[in-house]
C-alpha atoms as a PDB file:
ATOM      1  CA  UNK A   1      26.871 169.992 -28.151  1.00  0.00           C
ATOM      2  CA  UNK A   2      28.480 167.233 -30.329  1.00  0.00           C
ATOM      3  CA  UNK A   3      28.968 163.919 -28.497  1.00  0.00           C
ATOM      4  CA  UNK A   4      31.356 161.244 -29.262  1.00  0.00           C
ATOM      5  CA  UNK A   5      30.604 157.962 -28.479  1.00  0.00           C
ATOM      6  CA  UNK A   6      34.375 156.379 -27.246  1.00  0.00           C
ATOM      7  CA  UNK A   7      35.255 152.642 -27.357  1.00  0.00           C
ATOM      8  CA  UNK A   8      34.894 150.919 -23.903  1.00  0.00           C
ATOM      9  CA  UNK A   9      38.606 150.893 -22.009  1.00  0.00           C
ATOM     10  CA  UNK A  10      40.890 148.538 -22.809  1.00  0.00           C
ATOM     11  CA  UNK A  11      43.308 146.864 -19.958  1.00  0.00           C
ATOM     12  CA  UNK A  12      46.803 147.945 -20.309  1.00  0.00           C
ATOM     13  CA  UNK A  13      47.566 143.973 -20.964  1.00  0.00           C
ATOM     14  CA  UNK A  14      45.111 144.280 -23.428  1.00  0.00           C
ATOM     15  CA  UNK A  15      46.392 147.118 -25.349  1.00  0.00           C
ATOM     16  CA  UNK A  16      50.294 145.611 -25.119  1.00  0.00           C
ATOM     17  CA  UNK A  17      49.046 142.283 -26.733  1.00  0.00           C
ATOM     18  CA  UNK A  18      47.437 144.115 -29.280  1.00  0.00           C
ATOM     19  CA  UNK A  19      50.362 146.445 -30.273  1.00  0.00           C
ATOM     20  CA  UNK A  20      52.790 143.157 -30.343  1.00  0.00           C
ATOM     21  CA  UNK A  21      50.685 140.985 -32.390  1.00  0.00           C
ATOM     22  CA  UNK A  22      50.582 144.376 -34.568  1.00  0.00           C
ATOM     23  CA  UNK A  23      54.038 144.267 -34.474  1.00  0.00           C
ATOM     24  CA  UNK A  24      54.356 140.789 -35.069  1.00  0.00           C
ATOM     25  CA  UNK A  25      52.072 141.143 -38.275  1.00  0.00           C
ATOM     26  CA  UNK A  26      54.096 144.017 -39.953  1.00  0.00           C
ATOM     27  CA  UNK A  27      57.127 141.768 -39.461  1.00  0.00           C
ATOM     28  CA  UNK A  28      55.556 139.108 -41.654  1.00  0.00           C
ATOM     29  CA  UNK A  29      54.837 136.750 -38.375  1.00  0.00           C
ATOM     30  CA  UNK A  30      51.100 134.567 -38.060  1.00  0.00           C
ATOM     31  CA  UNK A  31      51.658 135.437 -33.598  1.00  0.00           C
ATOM     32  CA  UNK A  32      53.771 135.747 -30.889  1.00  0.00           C
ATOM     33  CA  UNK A  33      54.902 133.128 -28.561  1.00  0.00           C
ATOM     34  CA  UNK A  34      55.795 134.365 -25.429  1.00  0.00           C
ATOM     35  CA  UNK A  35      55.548 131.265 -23.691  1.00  0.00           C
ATOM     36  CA  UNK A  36      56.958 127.679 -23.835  1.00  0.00           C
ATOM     37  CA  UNK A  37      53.379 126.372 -24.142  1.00  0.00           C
ATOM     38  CA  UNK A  38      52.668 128.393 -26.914  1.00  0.00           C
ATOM     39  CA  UNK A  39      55.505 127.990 -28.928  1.00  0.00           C
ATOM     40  CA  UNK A  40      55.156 124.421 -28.933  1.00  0.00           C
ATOM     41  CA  UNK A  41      51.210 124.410 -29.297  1.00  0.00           C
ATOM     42  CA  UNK A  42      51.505 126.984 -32.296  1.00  0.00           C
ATOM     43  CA  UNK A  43      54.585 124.908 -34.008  1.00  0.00           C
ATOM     44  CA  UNK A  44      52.551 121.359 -33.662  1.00  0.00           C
ATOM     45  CA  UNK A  45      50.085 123.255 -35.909  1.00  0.00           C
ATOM     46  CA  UNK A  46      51.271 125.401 -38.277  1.00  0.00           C
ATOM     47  CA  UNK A  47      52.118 124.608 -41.454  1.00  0.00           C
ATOM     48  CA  UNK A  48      55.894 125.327 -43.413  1.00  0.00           C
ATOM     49  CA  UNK A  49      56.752 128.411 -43.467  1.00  0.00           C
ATOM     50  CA  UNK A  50      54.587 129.851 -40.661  1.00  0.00           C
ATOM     51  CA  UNK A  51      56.500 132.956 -38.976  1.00  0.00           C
ATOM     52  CA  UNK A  52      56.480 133.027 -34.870  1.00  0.00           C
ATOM     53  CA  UNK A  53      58.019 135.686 -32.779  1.00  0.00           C
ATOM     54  CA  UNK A  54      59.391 134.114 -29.543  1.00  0.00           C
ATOM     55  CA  UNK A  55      61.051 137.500 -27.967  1.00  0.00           C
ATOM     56  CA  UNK A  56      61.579 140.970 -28.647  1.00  0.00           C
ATOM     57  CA  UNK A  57      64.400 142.832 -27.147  1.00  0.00           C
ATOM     58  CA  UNK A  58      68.132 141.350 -26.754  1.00  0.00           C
ATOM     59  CA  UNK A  59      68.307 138.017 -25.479  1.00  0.00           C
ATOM     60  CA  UNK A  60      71.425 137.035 -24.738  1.00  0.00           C
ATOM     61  CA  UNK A  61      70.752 139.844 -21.671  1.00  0.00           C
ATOM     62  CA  UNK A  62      66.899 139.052 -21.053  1.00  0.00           C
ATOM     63  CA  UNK A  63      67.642 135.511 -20.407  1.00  0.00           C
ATOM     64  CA  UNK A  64      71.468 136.089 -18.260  1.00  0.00           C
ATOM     65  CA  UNK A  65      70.320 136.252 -14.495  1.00  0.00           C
ATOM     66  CA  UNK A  66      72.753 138.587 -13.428  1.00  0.00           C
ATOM     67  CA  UNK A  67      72.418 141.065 -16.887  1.00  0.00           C
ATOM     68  CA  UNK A  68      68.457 141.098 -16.924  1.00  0.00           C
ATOM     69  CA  UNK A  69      66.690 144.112 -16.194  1.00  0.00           C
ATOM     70  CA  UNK A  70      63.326 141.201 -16.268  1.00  0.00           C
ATOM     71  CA  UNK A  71      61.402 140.171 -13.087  1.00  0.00           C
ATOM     72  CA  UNK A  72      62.841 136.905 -12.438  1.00  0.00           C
ATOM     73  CA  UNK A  73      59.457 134.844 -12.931  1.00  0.00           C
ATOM     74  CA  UNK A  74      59.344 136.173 -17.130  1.00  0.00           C
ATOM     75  CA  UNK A  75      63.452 136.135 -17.182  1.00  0.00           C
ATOM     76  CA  UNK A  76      62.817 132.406 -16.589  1.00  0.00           C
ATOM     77  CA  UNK A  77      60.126 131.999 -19.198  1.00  0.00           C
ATOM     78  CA  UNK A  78      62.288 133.416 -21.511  1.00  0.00           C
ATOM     79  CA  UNK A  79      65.185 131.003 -21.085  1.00  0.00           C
ATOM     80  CA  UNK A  80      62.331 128.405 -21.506  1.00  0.00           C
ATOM     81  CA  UNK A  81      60.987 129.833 -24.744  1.00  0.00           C
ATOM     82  CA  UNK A  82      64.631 130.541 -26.224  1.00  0.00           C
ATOM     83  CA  UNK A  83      65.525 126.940 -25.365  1.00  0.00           C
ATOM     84  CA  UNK A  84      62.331 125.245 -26.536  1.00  0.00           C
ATOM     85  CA  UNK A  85      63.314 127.424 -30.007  1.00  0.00           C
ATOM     86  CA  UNK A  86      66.677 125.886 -30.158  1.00  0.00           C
ATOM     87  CA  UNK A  87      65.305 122.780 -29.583  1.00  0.00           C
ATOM     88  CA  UNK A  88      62.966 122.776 -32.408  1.00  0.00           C
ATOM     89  CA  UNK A  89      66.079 124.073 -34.587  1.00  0.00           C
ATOM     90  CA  UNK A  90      68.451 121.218 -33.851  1.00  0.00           C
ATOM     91  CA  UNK A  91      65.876 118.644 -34.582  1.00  0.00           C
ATOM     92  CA  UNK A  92      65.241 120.339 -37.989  1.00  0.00           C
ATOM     93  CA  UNK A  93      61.668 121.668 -37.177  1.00  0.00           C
ATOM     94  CA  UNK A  94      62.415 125.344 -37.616  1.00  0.00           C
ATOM     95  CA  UNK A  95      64.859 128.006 -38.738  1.00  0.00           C
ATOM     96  CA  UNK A  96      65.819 130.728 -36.400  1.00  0.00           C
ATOM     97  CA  UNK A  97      66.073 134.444 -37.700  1.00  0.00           C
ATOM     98  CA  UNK A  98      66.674 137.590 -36.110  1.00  0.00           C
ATOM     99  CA  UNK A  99      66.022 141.109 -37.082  1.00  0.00           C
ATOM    100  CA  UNK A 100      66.779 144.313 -35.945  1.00  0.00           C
ATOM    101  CA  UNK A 101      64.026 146.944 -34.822  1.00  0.00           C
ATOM    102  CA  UNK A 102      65.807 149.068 -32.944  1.00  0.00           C
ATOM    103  CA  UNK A 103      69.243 149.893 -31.153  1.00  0.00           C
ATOM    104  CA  UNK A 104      69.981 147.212 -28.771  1.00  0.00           C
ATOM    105  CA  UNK A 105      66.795 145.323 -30.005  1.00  0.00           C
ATOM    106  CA  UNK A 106      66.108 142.568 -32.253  1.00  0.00           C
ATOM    107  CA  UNK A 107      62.778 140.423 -32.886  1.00  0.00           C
ATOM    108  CA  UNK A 108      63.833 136.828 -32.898  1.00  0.00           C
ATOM    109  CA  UNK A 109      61.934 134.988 -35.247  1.00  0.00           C
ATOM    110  CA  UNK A 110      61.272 130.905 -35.544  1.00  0.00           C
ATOM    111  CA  UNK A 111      59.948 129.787 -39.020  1.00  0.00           C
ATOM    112  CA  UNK A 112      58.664 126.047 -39.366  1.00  0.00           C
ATOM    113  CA  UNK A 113      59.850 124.307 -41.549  1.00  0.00           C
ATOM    114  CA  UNK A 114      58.745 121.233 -43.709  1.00  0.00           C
ATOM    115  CA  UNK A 115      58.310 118.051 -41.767  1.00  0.00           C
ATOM    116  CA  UNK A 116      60.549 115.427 -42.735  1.00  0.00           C
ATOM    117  CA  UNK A 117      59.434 112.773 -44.965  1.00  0.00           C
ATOM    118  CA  UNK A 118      60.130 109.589 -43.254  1.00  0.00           C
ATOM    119  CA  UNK A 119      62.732 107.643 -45.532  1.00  0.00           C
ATOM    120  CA  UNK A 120      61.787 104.302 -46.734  1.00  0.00           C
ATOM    121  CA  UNK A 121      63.423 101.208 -45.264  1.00  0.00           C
ATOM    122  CA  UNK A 122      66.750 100.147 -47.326  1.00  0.00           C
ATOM    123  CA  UNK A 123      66.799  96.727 -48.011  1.00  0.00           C
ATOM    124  CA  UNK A 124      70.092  95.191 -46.898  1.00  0.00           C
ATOM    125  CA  UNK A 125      71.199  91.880 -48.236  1.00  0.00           C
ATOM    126  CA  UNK A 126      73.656  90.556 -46.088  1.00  0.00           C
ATOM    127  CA  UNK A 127      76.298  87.566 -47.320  1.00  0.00           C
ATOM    128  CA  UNK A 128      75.909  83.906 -45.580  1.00  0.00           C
ATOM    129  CA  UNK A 129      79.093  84.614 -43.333  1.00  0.00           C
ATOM    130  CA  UNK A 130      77.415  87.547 -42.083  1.00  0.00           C
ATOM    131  CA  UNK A 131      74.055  85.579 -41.251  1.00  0.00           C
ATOM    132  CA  UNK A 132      76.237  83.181 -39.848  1.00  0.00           C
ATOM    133  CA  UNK A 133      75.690  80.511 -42.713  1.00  0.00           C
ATOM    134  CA  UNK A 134      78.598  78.825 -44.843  1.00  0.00           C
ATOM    135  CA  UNK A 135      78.640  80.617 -48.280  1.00  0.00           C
END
């Protein structure tokens, strides 16, 4: 009799995380960020160009209250992850991407970019009158 000796069982949690960050990596991203919390832990760290995935599926409708098919408790964390993304965007910390995997389904990407260098002080000479002195 030939026995096989079989991994120990994996949660189904366990085996979900594992496909996405699979996922993640065959999309060119370093890890998902599922979370507000992560996002902004990961981006604080990662150098330019780093690749995050911050939700898979269609977002507009995962994050609408009255179009999500979500529990309400991970609809919500998904309005805070999208918004924490756009955040990061308008300051000029990241790009944001999508990309289609599917019908109806899109992996929304956020790639860091280069911190800003801070820009020297200018050195402004202002005229007597302005100083309030007699030229």
């Amino acid at each position: 009799m030939l026995k096989i000796k079989l991994p120990p069982p994996r949660s189904v949690e366990a085996a979900a995380q594992e496909a996405r960050e699979a996922f993640a990596a065959s999309l060119g991203a370093h890890q998902m960020a599922t979370t507000a919390n992560r996002l902004c832990d990961g981006i604080a760290d990662a150098a330019p160009g780093t690749v995050f995935i911050y939700h898979l599926g269609l977002l507009a409708e995962d994050r609408e209250p009255t179009a999500s098919r979500l529990p309400e408790e991970q609809r919500r964390e998904v309005q805070l992850v999208a918004d924490q993304a756009l955040g990061f965007a308008e300051r000029g910390r990241a790009h944001l991407l999508q990309r289609r995997i599917g019908p109806h389904a899109f992996a929304y990407l956020l790639v860091v970019r280069p911190k800003a260098r801070p820009r020297s002080a200018s050195v402004v000479r202002l005229s007597p009158a302005v100083r309030g002195g007699v030229a």
